[in-house]
N, C-alpha and C. Protein backbone atom coordinates (compact mmCIF):
# COMPACT_ATOMS: atom_id res chain seq x y z
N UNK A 1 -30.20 112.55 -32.85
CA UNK A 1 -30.36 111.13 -32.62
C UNK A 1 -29.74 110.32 -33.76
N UNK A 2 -29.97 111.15 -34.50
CA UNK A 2 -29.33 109.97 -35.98
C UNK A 2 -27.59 110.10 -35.75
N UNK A 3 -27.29 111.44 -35.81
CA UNK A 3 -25.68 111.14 -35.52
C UNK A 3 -25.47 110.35 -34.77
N UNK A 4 -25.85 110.04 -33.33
CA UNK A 4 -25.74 109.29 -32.56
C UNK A 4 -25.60 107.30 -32.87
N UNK A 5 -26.69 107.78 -33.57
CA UNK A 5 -26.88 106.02 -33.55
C UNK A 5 -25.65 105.91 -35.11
N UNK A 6 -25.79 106.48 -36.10
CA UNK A 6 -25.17 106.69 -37.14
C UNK A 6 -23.24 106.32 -36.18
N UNK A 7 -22.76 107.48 -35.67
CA UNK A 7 -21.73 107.37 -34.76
C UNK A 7 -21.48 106.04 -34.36
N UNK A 8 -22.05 105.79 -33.48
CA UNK A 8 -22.37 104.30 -32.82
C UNK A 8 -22.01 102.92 -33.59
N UNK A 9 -22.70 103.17 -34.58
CA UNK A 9 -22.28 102.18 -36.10
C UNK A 9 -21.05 102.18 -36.48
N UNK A 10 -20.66 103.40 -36.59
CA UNK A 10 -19.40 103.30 -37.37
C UNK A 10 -18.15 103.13 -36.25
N UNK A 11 -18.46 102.87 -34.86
CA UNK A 11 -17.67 102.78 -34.44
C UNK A 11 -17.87 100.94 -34.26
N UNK A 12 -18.82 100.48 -34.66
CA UNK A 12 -18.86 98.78 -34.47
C UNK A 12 -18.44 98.90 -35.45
N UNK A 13 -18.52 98.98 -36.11
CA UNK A 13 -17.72 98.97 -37.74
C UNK A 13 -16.38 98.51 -37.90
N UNK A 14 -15.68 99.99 -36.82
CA UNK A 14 -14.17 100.06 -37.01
C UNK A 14 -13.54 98.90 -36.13
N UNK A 15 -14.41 98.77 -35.28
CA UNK A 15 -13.84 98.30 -33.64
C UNK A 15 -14.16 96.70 -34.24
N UNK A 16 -15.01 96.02 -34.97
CA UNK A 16 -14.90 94.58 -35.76
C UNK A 16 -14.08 94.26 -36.99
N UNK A 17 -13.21 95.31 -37.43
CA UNK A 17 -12.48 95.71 -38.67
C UNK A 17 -13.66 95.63 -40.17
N UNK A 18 -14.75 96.06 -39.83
CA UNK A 18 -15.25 96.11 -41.11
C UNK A 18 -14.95 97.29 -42.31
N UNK A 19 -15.43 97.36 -43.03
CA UNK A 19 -15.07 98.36 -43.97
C UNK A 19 -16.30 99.74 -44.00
N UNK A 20 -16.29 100.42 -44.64
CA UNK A 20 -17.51 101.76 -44.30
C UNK A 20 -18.16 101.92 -45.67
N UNK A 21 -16.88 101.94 -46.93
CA UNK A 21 -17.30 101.82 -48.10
C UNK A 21 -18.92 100.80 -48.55
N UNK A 22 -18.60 100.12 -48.35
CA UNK A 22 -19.56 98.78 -49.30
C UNK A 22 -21.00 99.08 -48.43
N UNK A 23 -21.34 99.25 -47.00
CA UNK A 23 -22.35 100.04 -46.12
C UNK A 23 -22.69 101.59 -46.71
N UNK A 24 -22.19 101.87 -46.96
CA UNK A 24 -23.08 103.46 -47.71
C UNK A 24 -22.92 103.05 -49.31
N UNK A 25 -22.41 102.56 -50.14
CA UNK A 25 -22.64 102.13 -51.40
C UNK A 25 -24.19 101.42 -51.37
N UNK A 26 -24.08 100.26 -50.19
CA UNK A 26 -25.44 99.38 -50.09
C UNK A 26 -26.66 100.86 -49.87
N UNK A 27 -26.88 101.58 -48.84
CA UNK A 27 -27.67 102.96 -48.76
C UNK A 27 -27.75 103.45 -50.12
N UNK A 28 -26.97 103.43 -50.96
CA UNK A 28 -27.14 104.50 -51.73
C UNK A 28 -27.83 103.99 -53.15
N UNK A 29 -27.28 102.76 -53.38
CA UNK A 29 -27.64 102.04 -54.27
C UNK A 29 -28.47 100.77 -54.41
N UNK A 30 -28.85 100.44 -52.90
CA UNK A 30 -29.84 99.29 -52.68
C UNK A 30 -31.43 99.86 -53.32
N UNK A 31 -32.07 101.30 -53.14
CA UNK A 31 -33.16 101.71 -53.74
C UNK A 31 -32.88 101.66 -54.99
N UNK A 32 -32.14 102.15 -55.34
CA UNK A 32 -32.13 102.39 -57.12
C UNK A 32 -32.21 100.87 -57.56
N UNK A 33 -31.52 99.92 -57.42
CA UNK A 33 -31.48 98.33 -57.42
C UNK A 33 -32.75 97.83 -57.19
N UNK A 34 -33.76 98.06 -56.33
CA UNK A 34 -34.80 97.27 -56.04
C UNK A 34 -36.04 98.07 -56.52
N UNK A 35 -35.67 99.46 -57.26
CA UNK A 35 -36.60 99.57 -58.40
C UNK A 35 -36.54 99.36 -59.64
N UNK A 36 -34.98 99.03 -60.03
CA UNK A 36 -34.93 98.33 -61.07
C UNK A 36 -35.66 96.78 -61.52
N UNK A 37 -35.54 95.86 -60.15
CA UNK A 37 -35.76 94.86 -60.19
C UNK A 37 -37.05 94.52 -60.07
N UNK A 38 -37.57 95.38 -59.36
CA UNK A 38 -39.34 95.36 -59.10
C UNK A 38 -39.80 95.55 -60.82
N UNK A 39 -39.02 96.70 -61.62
CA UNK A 39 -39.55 96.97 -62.59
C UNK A 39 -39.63 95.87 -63.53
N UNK A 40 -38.49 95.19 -63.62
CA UNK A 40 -38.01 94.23 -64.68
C UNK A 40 -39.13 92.85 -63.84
N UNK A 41 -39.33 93.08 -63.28
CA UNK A 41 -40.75 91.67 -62.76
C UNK A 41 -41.69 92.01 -62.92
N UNK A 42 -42.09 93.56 -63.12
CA UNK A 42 -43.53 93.81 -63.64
C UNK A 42 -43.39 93.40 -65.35
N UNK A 43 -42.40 94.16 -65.89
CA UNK A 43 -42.10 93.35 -67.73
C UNK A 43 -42.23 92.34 -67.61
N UNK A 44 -41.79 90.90 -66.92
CA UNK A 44 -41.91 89.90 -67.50
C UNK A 44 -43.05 89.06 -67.07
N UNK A 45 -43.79 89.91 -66.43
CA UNK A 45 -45.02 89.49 -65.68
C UNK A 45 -44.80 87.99 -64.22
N UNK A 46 -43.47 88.97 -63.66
CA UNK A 46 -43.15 87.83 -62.75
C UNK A 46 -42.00 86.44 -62.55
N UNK A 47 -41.96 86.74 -64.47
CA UNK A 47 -41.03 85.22 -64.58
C UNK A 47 -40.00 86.08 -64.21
N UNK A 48 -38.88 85.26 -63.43
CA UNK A 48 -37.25 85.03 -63.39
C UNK A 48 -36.57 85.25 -64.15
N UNK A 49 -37.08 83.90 -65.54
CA UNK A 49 -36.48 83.88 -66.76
C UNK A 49 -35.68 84.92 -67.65
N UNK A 50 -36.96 85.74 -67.22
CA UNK A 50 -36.29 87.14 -68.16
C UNK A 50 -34.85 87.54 -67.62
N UNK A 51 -34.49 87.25 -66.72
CA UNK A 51 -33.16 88.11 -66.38
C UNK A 51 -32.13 86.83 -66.84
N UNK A 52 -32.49 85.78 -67.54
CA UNK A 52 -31.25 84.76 -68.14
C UNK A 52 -31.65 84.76 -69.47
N UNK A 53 -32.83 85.73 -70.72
CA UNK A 53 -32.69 85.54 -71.80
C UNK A 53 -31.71 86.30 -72.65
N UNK A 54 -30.87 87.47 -72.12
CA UNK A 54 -30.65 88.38 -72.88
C UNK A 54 -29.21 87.85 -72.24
N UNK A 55 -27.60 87.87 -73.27
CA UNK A 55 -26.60 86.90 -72.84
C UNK A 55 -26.59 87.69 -71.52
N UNK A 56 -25.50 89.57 -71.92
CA UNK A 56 -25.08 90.10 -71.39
C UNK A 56 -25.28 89.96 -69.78
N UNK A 57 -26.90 89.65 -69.58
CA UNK A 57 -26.88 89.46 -68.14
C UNK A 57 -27.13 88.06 -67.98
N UNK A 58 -27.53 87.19 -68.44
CA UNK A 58 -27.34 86.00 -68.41
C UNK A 58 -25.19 85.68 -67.75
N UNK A 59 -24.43 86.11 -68.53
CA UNK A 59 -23.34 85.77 -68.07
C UNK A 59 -22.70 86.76 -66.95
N UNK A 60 -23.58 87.55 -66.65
CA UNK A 60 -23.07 88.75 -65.33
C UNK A 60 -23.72 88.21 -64.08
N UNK A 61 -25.07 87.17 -63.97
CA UNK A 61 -25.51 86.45 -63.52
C UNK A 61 -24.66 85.46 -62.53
N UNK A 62 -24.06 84.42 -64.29
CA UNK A 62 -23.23 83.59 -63.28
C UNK A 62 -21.98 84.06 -63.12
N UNK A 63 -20.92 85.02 -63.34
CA UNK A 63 -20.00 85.58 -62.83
C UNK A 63 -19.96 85.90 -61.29
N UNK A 64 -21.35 86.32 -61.43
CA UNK A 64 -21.42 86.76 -59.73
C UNK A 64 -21.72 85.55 -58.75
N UNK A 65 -22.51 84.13 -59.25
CA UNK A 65 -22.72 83.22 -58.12
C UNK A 65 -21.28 82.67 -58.46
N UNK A 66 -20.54 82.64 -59.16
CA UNK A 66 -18.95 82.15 -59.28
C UNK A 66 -18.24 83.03 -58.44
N UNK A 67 -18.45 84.08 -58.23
CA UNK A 67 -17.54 84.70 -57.32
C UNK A 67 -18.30 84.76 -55.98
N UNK A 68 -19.47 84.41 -55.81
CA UNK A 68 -20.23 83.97 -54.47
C UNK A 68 -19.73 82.48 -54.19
N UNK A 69 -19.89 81.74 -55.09
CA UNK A 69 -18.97 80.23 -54.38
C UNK A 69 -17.98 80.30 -53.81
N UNK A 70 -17.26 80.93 -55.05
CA UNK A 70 -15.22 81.58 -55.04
C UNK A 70 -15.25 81.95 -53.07
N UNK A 71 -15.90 82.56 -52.88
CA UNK A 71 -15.41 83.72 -51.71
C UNK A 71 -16.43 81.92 -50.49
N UNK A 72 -16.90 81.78 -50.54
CA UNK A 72 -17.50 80.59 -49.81
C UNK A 72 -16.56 79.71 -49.03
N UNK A 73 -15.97 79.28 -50.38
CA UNK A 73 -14.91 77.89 -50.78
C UNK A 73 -13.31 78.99 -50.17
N UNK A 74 -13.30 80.05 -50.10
CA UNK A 74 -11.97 80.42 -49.53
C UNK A 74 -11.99 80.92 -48.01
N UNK A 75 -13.50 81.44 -47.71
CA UNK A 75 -13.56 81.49 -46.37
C UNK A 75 -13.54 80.31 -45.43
N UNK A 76 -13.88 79.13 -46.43
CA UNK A 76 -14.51 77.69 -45.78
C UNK A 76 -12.50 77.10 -45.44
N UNK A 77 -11.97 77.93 -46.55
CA UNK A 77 -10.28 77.08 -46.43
C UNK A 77 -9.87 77.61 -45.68
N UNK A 78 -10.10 78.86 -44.83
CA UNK A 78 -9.21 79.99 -44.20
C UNK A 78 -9.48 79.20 -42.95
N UNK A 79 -11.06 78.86 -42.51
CA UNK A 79 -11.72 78.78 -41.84
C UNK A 79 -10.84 77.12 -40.64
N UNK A 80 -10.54 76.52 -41.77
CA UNK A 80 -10.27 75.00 -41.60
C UNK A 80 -9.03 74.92 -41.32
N UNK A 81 -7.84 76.07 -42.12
CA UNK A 81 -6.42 76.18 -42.10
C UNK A 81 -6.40 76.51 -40.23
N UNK A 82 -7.29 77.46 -40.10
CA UNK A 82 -6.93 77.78 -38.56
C UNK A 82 -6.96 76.72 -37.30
N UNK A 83 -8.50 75.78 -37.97
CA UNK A 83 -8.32 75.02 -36.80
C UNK A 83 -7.38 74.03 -36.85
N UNK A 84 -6.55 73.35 -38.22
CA UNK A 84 -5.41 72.72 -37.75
C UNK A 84 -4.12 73.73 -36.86
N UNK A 85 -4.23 74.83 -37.18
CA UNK A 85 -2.58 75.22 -36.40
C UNK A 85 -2.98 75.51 -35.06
């Protein structure tokens, strides 16, 4: 059953041109990630804060919502270029 449905996926996958990589990276590394993060909220007893006092992640932070705008602001241009032509 799992090949099946597993199968199934990867053929919506191919057949919408998505990619396969970044879907089993997310599997593989979404647990390890959300026990990191659970952990680092039990240290700070909850605050946020803690993940903007220390620089290193303080500036890996906003690198990443800069490249979350970045990709926003170019899908939003791709998006707009089409409906003029």
């Amino acid at each position: 059953m799992i090949m099946i449905i597993s199968g199934l996926v990867g053929y919506i996958l191919r057949k919408f041109e998505y990619e396969e990589a970044p879907l089993v990276m997310a599997f593989i590394l979404g647990p390890m990630l959300e026990t990191a993060f659970r952990q680092s909220l039990i240290m700070s007893d909850g605050s946020f804060l803690h993940f903007f006092e220390r620089p290193i992640s303080a500036v890996a932070l906003v690198i990443s919502a800069l490249l979350f705008i970045s990709a926003g602001f170019s899908y939003y241009r791709g998006s707009q270029n089409e409906v003029k032509e």
